[in-house]
PDB file of N, CA and C in Angstrom:
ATOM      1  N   UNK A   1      17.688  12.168  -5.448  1.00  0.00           N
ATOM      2  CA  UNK A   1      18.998  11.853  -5.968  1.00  0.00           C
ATOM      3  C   UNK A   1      19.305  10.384  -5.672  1.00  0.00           C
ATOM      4  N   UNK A   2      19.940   9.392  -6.575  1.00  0.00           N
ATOM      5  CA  UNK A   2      19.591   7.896  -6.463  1.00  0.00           C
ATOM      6  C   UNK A   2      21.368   7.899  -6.102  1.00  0.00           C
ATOM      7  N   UNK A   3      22.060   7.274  -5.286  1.00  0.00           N
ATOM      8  CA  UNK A   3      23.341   6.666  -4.840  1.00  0.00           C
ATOM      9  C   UNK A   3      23.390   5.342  -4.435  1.00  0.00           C
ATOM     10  N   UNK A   4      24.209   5.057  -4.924  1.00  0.00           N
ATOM     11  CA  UNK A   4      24.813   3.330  -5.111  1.00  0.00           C
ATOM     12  C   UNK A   4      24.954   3.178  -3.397  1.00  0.00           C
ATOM     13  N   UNK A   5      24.220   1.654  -3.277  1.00  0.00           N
ATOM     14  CA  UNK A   5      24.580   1.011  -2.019  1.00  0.00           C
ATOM     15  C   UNK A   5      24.969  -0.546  -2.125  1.00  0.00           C
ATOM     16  N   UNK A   6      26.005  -0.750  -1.500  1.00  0.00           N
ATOM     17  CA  UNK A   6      26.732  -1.668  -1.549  1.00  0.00           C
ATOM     18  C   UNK A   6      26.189  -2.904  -0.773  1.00  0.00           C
ATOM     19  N   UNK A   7      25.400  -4.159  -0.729  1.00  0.00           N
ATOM     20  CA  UNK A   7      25.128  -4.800  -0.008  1.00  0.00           C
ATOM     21  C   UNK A   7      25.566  -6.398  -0.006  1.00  0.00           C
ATOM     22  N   UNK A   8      25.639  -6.664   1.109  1.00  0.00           N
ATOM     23  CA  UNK A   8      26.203  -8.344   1.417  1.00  0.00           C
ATOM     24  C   UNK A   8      24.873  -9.180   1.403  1.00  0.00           C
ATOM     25  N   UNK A   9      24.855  -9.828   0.503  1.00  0.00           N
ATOM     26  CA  UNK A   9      23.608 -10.574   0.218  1.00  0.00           C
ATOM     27  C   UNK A   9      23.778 -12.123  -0.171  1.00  0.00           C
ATOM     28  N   UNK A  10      23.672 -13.480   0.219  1.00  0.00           N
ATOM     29  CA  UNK A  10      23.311 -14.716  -0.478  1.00  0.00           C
ATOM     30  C   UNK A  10      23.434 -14.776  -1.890  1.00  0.00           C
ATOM     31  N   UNK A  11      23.848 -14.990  -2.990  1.00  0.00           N
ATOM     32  CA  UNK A  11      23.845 -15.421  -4.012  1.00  0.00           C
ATOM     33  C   UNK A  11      22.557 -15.988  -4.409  1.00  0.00           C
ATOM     34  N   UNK A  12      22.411 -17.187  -3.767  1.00  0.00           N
ATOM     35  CA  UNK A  12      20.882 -17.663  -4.122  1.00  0.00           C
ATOM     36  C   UNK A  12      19.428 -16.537  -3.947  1.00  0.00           C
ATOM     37  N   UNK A  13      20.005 -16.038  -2.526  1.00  0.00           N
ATOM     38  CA  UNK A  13      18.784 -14.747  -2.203  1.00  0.00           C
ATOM     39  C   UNK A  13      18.693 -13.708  -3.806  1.00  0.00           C
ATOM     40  N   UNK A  14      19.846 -13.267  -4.005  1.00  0.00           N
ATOM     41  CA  UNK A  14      20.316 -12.426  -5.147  1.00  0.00           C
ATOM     42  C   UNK A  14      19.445 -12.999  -6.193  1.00  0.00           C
ATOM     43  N   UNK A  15      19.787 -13.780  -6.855  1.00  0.00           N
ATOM     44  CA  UNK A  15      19.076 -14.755  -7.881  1.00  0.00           C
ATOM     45  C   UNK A  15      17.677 -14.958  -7.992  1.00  0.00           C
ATOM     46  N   UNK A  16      16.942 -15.241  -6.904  1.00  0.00           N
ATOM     47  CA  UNK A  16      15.724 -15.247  -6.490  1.00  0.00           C
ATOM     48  C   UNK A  16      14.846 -13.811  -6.649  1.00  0.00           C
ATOM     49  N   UNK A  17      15.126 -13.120  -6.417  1.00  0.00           N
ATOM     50  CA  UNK A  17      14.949 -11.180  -5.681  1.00  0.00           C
ATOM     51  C   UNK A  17      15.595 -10.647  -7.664  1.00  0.00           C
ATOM     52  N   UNK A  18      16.555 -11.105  -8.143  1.00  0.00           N
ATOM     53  CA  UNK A  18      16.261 -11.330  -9.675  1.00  0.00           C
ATOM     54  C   UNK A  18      15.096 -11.603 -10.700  1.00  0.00           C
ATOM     55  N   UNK A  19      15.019 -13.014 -10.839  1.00  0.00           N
ATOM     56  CA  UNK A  19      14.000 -13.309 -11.148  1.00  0.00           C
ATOM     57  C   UNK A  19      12.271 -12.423 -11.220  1.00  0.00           C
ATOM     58  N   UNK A  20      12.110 -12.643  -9.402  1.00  0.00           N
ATOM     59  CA  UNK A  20      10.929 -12.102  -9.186  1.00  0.00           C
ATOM     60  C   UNK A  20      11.099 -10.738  -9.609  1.00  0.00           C
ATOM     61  N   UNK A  21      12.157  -9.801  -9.627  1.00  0.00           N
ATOM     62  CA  UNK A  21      11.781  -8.769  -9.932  1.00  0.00           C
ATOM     63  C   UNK A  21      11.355  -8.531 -11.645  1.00  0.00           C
ATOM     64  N   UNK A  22      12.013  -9.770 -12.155  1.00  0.00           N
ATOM     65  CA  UNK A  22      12.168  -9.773 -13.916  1.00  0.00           C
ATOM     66  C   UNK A  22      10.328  -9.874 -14.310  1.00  0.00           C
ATOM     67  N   UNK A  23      10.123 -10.901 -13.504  1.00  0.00           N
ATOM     68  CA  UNK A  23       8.316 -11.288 -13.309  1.00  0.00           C
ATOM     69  C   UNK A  23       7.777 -10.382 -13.219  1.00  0.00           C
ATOM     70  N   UNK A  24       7.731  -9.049 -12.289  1.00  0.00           N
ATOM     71  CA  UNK A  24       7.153  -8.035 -12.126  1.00  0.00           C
ATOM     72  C   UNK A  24       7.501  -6.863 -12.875  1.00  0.00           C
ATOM     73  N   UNK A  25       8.706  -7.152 -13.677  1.00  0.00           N
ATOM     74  CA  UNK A  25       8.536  -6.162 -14.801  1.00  0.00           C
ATOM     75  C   UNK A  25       9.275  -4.653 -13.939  1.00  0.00           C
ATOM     76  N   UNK A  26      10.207  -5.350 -12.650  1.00  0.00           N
ATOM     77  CA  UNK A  26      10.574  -3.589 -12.013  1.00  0.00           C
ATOM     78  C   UNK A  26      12.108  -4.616 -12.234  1.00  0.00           C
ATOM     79  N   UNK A  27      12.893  -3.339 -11.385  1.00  0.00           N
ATOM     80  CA  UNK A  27      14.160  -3.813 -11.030  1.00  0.00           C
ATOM     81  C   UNK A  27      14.637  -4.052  -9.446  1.00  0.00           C
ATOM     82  N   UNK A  28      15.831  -5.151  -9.179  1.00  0.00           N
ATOM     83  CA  UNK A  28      16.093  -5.133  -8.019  1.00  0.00           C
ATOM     84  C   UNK A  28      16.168  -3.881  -7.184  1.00  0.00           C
ATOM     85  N   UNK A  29      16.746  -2.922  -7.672  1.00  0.00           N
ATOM     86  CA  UNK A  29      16.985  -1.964  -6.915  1.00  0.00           C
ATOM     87  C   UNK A  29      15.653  -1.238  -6.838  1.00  0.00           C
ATOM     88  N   UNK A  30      14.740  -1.009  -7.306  1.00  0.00           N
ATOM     89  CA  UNK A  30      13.392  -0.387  -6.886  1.00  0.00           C
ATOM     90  C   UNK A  30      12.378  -1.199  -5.858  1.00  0.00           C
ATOM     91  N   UNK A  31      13.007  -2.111  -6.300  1.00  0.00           N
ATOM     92  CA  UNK A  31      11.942  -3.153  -4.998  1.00  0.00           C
ATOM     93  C   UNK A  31      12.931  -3.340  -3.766  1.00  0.00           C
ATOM     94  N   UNK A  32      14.306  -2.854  -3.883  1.00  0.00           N
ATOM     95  CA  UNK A  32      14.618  -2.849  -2.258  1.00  0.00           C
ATOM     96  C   UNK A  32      14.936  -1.428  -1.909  1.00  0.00           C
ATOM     97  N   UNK A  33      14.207  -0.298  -3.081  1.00  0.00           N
ATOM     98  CA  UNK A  33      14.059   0.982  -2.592  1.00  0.00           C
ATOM     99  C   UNK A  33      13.092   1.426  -1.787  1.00  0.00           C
ATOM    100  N   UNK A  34      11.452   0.096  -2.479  1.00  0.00           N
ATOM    101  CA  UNK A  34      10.268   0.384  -2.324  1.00  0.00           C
ATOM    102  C   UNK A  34      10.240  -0.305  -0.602  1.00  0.00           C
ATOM    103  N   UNK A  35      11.460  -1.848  -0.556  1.00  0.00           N
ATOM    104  CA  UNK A  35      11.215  -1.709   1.169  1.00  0.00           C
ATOM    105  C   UNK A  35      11.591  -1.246   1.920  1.00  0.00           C
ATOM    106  N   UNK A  36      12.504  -0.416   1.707  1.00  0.00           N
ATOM    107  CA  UNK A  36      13.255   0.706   2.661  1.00  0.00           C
ATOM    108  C   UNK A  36      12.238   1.737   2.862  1.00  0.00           C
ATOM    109  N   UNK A  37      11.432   2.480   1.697  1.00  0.00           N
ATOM    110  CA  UNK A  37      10.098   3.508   2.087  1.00  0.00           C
ATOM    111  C   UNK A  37       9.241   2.358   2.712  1.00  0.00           C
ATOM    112  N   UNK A  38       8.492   1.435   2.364  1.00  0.00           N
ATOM    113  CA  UNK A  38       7.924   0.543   3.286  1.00  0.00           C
ATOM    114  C   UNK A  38       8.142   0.903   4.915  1.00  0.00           C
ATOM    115  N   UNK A  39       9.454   0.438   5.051  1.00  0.00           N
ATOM    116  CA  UNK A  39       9.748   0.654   6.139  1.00  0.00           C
ATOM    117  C   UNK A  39       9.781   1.607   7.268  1.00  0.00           C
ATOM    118  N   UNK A  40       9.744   2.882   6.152  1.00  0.00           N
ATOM    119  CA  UNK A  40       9.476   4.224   6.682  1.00  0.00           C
ATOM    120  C   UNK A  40       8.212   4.244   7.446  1.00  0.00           C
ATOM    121  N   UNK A  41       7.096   4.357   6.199  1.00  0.00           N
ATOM    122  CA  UNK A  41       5.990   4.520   6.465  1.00  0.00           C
ATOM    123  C   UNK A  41       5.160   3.714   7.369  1.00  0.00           C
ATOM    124  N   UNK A  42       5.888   2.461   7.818  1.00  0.00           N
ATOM    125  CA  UNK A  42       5.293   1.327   8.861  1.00  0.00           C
ATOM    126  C   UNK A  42       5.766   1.696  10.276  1.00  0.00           C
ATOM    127  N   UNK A  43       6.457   2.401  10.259  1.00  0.00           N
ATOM    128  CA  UNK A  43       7.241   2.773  11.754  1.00  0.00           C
ATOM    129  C   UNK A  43       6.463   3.405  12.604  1.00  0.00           C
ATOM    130  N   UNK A  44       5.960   2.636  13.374  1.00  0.00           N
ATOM    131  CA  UNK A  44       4.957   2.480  14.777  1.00  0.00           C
ATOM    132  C   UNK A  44       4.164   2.186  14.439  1.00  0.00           C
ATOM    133  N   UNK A  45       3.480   1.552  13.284  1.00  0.00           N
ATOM    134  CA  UNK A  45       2.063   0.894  13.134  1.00  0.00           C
ATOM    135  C   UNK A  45       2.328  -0.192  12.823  1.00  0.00           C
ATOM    136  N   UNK A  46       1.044  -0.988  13.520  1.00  0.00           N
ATOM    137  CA  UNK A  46       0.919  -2.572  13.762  1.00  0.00           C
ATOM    138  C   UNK A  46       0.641  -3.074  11.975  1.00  0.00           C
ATOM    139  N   UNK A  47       1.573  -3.475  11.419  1.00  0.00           N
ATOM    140  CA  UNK A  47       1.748  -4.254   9.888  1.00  0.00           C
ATOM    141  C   UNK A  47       1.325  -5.817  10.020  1.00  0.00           C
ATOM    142  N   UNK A  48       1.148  -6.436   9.303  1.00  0.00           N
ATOM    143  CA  UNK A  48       0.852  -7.921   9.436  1.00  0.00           C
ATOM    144  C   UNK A  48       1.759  -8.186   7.969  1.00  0.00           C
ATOM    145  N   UNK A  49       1.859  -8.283   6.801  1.00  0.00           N
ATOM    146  CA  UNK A  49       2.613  -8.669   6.002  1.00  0.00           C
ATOM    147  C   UNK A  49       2.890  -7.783   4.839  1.00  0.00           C
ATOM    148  N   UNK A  50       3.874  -6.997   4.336  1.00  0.00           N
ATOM    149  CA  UNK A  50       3.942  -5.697   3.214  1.00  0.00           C
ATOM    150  C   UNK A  50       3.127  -6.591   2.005  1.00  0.00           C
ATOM    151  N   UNK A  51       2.052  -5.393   1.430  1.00  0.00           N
ATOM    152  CA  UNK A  51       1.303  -5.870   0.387  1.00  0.00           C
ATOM    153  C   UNK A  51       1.874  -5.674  -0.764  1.00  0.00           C
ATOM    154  N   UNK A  52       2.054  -6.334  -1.561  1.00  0.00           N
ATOM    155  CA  UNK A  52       2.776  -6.015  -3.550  1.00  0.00           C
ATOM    156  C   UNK A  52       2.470  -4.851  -4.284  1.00  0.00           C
ATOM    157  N   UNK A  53       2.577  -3.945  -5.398  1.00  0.00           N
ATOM    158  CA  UNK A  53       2.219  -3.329  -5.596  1.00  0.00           C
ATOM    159  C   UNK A  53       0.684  -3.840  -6.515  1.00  0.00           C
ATOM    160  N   UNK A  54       0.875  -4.822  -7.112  1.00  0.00           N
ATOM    161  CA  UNK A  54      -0.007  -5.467  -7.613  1.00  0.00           C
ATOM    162  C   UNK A  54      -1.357  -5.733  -6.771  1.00  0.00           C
ATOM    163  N   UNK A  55      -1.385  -6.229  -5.679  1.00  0.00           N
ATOM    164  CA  UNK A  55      -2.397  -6.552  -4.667  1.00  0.00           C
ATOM    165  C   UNK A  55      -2.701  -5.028  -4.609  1.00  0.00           C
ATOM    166  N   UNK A  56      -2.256  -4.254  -4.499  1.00  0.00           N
ATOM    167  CA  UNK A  56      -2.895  -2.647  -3.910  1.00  0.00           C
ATOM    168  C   UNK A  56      -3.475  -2.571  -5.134  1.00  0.00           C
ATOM    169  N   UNK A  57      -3.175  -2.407  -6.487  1.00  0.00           N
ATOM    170  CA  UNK A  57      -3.738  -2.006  -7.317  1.00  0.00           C
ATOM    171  C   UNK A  57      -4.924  -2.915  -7.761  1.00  0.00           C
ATOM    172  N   UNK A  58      -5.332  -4.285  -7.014  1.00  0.00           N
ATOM    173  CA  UNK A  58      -6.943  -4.442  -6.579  1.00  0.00           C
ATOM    174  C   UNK A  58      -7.361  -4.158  -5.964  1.00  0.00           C
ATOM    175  N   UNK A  59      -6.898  -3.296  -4.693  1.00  0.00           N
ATOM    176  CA  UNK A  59      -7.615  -2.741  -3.632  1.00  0.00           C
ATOM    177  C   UNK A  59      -9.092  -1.990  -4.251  1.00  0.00           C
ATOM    178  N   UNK A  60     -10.695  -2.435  -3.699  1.00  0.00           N
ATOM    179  CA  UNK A  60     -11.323  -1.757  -3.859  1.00  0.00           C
ATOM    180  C   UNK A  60     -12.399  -2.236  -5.220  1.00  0.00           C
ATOM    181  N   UNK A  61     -11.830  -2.977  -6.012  1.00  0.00           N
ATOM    182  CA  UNK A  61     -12.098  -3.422  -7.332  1.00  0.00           C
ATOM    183  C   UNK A  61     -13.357  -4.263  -6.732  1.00  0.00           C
ATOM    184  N   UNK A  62     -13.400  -4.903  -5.716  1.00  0.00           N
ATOM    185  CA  UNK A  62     -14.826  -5.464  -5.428  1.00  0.00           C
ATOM    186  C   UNK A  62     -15.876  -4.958  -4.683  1.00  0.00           C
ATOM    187  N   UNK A  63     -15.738  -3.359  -4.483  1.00  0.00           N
ATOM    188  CA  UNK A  63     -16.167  -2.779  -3.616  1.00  0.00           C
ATOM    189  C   UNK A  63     -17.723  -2.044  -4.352  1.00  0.00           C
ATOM    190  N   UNK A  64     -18.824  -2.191  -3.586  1.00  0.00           N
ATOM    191  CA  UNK A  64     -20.503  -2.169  -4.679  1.00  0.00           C
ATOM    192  C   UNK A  64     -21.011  -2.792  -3.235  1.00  0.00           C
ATOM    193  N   UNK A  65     -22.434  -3.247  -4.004  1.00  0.00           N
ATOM    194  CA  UNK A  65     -22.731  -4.114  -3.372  1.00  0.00           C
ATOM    195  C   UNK A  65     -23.862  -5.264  -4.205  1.00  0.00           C
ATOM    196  N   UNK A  66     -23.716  -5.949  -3.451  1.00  0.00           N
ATOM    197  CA  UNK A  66     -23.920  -7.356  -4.593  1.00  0.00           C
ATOM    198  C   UNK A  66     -25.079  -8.143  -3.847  1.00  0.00           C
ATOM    199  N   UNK A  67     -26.114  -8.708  -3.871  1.00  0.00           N
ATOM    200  CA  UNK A  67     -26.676  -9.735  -3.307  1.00  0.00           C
ATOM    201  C   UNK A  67     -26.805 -11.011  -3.037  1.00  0.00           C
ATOM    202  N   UNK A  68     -27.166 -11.634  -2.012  1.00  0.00           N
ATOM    203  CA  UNK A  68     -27.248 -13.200  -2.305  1.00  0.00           C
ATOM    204  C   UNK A  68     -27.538 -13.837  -3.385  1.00  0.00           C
ATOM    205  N   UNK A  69     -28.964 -13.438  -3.722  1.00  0.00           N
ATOM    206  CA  UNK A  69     -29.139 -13.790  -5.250  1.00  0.00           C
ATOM    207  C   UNK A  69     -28.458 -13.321  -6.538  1.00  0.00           C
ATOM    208  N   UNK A  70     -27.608 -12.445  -6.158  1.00  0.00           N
ATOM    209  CA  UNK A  70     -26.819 -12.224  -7.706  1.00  0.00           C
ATOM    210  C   UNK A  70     -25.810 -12.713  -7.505  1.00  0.00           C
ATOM    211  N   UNK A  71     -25.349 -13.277  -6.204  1.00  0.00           N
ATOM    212  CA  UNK A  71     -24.362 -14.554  -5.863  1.00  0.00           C
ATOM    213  C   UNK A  71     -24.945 -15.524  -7.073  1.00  0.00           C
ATOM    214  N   UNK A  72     -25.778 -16.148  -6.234  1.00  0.00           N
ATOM    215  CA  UNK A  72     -26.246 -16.944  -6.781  1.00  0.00           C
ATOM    216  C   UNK A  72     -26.431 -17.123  -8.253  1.00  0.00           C
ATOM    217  N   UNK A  73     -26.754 -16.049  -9.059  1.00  0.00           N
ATOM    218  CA  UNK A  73     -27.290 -15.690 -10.020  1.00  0.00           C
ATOM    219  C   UNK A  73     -25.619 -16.492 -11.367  1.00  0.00           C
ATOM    220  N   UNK A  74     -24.997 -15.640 -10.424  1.00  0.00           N
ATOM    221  CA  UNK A  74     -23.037 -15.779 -10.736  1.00  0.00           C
ATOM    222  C   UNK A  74     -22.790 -17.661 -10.824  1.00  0.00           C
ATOM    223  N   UNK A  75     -23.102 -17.924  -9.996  1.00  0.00           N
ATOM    224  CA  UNK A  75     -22.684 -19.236  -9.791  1.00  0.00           C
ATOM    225  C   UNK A  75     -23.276 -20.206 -10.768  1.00  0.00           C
ATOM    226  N   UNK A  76     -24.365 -19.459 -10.776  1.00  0.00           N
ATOM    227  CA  UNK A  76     -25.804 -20.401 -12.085  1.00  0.00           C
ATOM    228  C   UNK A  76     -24.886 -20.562 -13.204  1.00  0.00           C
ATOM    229  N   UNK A  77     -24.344 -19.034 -13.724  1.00  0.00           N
ATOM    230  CA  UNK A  77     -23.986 -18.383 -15.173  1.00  0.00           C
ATOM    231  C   UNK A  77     -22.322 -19.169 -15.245  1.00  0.00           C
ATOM    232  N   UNK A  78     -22.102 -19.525 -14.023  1.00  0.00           N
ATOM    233  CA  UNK A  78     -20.364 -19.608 -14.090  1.00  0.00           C
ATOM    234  C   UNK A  78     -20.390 -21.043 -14.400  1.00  0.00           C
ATOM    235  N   UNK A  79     -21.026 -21.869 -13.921  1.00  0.00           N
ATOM    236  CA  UNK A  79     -21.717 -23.493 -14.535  1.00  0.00           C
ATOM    237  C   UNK A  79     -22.006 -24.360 -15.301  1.00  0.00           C
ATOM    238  N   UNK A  80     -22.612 -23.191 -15.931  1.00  0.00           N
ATOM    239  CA  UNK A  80     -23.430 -23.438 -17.355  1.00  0.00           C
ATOM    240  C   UNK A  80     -22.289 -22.724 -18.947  1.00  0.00           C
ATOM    241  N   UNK A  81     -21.309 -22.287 -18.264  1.00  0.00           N
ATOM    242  CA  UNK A  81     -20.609 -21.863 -19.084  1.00  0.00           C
ATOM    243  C   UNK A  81     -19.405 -23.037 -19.233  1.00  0.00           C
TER     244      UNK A  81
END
């Protein structure tokens, strides 16, 4: 069930937290829904910086395994192009 919350916020902060949300194609209020669950789910574990939803949805995308030489191989092809 979704209920209105009233918050004291910066104008400029407001504006900003706008924008970026317009960029990402969500709304303010889902991205300060998504850090309030954030917040949930971090409570007692050691966090270093909340990841985007975007960054998660590369999670894994480079995951194989690859060799030096098909490093290499990459770098030849990326050059010459």
């Amino acid at each position: 069930m979704n209920q209105k919350l009233t918050l004291s916020i910066e104008q400029s902060a407001i504006e900003r937290g706008k924008r970026y949300a317009k960029q990402q194609g969500r709304s303010l209020s889902s991205m300060v829904e998504d850090f309030f669950v954030f917040l949930d789910l971090s409570e007692g574990k050691e966090t270093d910086i909340p990841i985007s939803s975007k960054l998660s949805s590369l999670v894994g995308i480079g995951s194989g395994t690859a060799s030096e030489a098909d490093y290499r191989a990459h770098l030849i092809a990326k050059n010459d192009a």
